[in-house]
Protein backbone atom coordinates (compact mmCIF):
# COMPACT_ATOMS: atom_id res chain seq x y z
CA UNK A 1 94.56 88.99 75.40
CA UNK A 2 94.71 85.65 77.03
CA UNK A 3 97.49 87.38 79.74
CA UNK A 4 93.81 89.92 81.08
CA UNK A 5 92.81 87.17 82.86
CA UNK A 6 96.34 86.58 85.03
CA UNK A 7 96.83 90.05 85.30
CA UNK A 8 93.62 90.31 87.24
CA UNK A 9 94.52 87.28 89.17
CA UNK A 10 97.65 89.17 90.48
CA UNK A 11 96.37 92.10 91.16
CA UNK A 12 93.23 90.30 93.55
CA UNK A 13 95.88 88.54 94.97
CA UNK A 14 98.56 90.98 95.48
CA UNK A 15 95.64 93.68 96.46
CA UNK A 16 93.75 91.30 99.59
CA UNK A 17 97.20 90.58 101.14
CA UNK A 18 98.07 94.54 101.08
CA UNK A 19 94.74 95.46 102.43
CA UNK A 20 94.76 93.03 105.11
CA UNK A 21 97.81 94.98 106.18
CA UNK A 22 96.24 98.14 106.24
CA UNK A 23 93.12 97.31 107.62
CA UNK A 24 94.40 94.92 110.22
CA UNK A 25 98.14 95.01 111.24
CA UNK A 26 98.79 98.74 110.04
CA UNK A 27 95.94 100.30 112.29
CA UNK A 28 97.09 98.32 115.00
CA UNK A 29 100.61 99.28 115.49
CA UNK A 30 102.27 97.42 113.17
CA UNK A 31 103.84 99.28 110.85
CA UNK A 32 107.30 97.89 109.57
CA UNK A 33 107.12 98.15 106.38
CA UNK A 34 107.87 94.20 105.73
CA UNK A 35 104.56 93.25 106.62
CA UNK A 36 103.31 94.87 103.05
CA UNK A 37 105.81 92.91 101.09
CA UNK A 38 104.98 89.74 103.05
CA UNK A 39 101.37 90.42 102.47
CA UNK A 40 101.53 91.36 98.82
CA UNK A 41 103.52 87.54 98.41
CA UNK A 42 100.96 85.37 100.09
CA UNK A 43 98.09 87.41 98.73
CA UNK A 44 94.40 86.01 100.49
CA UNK A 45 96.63 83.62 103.03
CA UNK A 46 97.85 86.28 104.54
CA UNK A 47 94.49 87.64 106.25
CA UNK A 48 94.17 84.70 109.07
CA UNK A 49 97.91 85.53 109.53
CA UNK A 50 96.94 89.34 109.30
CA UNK A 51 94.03 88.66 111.97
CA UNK A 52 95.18 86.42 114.75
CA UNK A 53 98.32 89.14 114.61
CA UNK A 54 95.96 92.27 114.93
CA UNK A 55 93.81 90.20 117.97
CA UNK A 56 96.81 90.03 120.06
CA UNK A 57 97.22 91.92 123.26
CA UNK A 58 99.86 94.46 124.20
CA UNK A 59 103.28 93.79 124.92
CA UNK A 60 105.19 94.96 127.98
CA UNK A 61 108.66 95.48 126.94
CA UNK A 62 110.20 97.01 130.10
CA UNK A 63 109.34 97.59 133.55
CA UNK A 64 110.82 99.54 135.87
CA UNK A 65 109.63 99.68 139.68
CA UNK A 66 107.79 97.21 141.03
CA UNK A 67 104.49 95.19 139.24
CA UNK A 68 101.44 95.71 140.76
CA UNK A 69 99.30 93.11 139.28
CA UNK A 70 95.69 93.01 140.82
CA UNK A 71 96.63 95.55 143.19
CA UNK A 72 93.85 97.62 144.92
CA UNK A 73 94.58 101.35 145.33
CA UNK A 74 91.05 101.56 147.40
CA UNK A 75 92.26 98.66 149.70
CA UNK A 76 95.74 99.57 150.30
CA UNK A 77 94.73 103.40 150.70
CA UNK A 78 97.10 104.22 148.15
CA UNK A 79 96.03 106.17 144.75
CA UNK A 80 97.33 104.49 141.92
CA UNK A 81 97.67 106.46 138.76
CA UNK A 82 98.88 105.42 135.32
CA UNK A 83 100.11 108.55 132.92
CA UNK A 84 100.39 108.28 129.15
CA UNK A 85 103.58 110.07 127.87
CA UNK A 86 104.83 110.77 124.53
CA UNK A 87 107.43 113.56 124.94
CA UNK A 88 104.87 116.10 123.61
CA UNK A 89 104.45 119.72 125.91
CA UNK A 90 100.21 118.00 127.05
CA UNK A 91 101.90 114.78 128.05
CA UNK A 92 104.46 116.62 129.46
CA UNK A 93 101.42 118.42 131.55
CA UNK A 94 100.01 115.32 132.22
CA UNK A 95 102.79 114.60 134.16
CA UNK A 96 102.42 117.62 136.67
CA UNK A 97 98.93 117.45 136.52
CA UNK A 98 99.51 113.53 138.25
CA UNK A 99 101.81 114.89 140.77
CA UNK A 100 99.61 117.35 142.00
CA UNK A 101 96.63 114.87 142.11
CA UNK A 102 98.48 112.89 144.14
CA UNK A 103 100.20 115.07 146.20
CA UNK A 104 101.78 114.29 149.82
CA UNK A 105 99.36 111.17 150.09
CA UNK A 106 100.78 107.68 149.74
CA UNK A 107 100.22 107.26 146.27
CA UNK A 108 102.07 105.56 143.15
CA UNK A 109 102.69 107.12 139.99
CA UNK A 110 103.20 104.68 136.74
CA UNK A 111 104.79 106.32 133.47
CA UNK A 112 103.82 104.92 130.20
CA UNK A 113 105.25 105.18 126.80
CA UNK A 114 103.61 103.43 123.88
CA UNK A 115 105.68 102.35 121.16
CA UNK A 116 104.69 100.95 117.60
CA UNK A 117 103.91 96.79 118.35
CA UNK A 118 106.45 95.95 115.33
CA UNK A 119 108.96 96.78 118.37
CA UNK A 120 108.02 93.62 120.09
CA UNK A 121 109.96 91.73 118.00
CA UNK A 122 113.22 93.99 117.85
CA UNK A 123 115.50 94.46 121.01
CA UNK A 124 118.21 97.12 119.47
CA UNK A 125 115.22 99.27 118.60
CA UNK A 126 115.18 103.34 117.85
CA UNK A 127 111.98 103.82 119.40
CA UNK A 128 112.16 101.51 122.43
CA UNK A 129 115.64 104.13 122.95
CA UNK A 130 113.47 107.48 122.58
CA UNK A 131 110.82 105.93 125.03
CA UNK A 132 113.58 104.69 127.83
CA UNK A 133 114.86 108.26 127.28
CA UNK A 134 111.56 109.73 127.95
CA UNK A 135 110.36 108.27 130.65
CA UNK A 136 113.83 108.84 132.75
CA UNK A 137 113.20 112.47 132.00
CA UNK A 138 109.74 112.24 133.08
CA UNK A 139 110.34 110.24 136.05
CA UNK A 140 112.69 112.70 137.47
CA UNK A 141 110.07 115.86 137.06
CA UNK A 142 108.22 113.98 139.73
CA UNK A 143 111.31 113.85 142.44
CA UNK A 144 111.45 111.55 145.30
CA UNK A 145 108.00 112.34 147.02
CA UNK A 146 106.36 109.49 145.17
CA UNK A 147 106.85 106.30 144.12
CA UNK A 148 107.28 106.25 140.51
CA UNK A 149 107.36 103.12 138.16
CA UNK A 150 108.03 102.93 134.36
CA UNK A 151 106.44 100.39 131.48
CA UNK A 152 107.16 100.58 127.74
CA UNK A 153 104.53 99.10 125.83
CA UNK A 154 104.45 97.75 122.66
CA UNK A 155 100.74 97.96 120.19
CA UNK A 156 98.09 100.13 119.71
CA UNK A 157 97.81 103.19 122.17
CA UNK A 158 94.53 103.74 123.97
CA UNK A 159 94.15 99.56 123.98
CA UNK A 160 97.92 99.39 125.67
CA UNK A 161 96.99 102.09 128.38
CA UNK A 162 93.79 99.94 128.86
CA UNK A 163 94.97 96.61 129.24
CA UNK A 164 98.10 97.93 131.37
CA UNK A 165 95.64 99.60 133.74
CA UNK A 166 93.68 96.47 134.25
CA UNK A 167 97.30 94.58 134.70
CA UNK A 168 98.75 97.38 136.95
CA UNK A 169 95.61 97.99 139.21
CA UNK A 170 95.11 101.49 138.30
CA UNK A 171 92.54 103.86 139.92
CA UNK A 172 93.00 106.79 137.32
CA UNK A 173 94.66 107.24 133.84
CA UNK A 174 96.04 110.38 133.05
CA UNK A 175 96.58 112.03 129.41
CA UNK A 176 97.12 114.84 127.45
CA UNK A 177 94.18 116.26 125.30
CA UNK A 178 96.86 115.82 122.23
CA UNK A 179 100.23 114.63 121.12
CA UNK A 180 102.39 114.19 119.02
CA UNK A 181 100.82 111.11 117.09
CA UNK A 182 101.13 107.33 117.23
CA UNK A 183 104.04 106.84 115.07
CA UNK A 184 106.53 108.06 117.94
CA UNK A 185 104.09 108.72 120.80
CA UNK A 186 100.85 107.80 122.53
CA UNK A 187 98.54 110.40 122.71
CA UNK A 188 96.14 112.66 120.33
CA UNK A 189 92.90 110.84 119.42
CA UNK A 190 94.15 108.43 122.65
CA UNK A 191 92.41 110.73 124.81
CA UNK A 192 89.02 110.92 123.30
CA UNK A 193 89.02 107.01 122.51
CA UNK A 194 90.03 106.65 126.46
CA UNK A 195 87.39 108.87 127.62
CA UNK A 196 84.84 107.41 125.75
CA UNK A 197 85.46 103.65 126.28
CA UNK A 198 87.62 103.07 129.55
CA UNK A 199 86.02 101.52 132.57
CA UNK A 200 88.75 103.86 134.94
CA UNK A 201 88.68 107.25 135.44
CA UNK A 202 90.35 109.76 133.21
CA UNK A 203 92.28 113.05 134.01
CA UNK A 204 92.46 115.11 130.04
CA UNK A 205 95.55 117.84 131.00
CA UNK A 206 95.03 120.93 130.36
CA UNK A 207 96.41 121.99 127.86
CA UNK A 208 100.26 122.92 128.58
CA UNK A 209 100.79 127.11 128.84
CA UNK A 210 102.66 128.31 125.64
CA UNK A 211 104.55 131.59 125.68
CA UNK A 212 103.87 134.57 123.28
C-alpha cells in the first residue's frame, strides 16, 4: 500500500491549485479554461499566482469617444451617466431609460459592455466582437442628441462598472434589474451588488415591456 501515501499527495496537490482557480480567478472573470490545467500542475504554488491575478483591477480594452478622467458632471453642468449593457431586453431598457434621464440637457452618455477578464490577454477575441457589436447597436438607439461614448471592459462586472465610474467621472450608473449572465454579459446579480455597495447613484430599469 506504500503508493496511499503519493496518491494523497497528488490529489492535495492537484486539488489546492484547482480550488484556487475556482475560488479566486474563476469568480473573478477568469474563466479560460487553461487556468485549471495550469493550476492542477503547480498545485499549492499556484495560489500567490491565483491571488495577485484575482487583486487586479479592470481592464479597459476599447474606448470610443472621448476619456473623461476626473471629470465633474456637477462642475461642468453636464450629467454624466455610465449604462451597463449586455444585449439582454433590461439592458436594452436601460438604455432608453438613460436617454430620457438625460434628455435635451447637455449631458454625456457612456455605454459599457463587460466582458470575461481572460479577454485581456486575447486581441482576436469572440466576445470582445459580440461586445463591439453591441454597443454600435446601442449607441445608435440614442441618435445624435447626445454625446455618446463606448468602453469594453475586461473582469468582473459590478467591480468594472465601479472602477470605470470613478475613472470616467460618472454622476449616475444605469442597469437593468437582470441579464443575461456574466459569461456573455454584465448584468443580473450586477444590479443588486451595485445598489448595495456603489458610492454613485443607481437607476435599476424597469423592467423591459414583453408582448403576450
Amino acid at each position: 500500500m506504500s503508493w496511499l501515501p503519493w496518491t494523497l499527495l497528488v490529489l492535495v496537490w492537484v486539488g489546492s491549485g484547482v480550488a484556487a482557480v475556482m475560488f479566486l480567478l474563476h469568480r473573478r472573470g477568469h474563466r479560460d479554461g487553461t487556468w485549471y490545467l495550469l493550476g492542477a500542475a503547480l498545485g499549492p504554488l499556484f495560489i500567490p499566482i491565483a491571488y495577485e491575478r484575482s487583486a487586479m483591477k479592470s481592464v479597459v480594452l476599447e474606448r470610443q469617444g472621448e476619456a473623461a478622467t476626473g471629470r465633474d458632471g456637477s462642475a461642468d453642468g453636464e450629467m454624466h451617466v455610465l449604462v451597463g449593457v449586455d444585449g439582454s431586453p433590461e439592458s436594452e431598457q436601460a438604455v432608453r431609460d438613460a436617454a430620457r434621464f438625460v434628455g435635451g440637457a447637455r449631458g454625456r452618455v457612456v455605454l459599457a459592455s463587460v466582458v470575461g477578464a481572460d479577454s485581456a490577454e486575447r486581441e482576436d477575441d469572440e466576445d470582445r466582437d459580440r461586445a463591439r457589436e453591441l454597443l454600435a447597436r446601442e449607441g445608435a438607439r440614442l441618435g445624435t442628441a447626445t454625446t455618446v461614448e463606448t468602453r469594453i471592459v475586461a473582469g468582473l462586472p459590478a467591480r468594472a462598472l465601479l472602477e470605470l465610474a470613478e475613472a470616467e467621472g460618472i454622476d449616475l450608473i444605469v442597469v437593468g434589474r437582470r441579464g443575461r449572465g456574466l459569461s456573455r454579459a454584465v448584468l443580473g446579480s450586477v444590479a443588486q451588488q451595485l445598489s448595495s455597495s456603489s458610492p454613485y447613484p443607481v437607476l435599476l430599469a424597469a423592467p423591459a415591456e414583453r408582448e403576450g
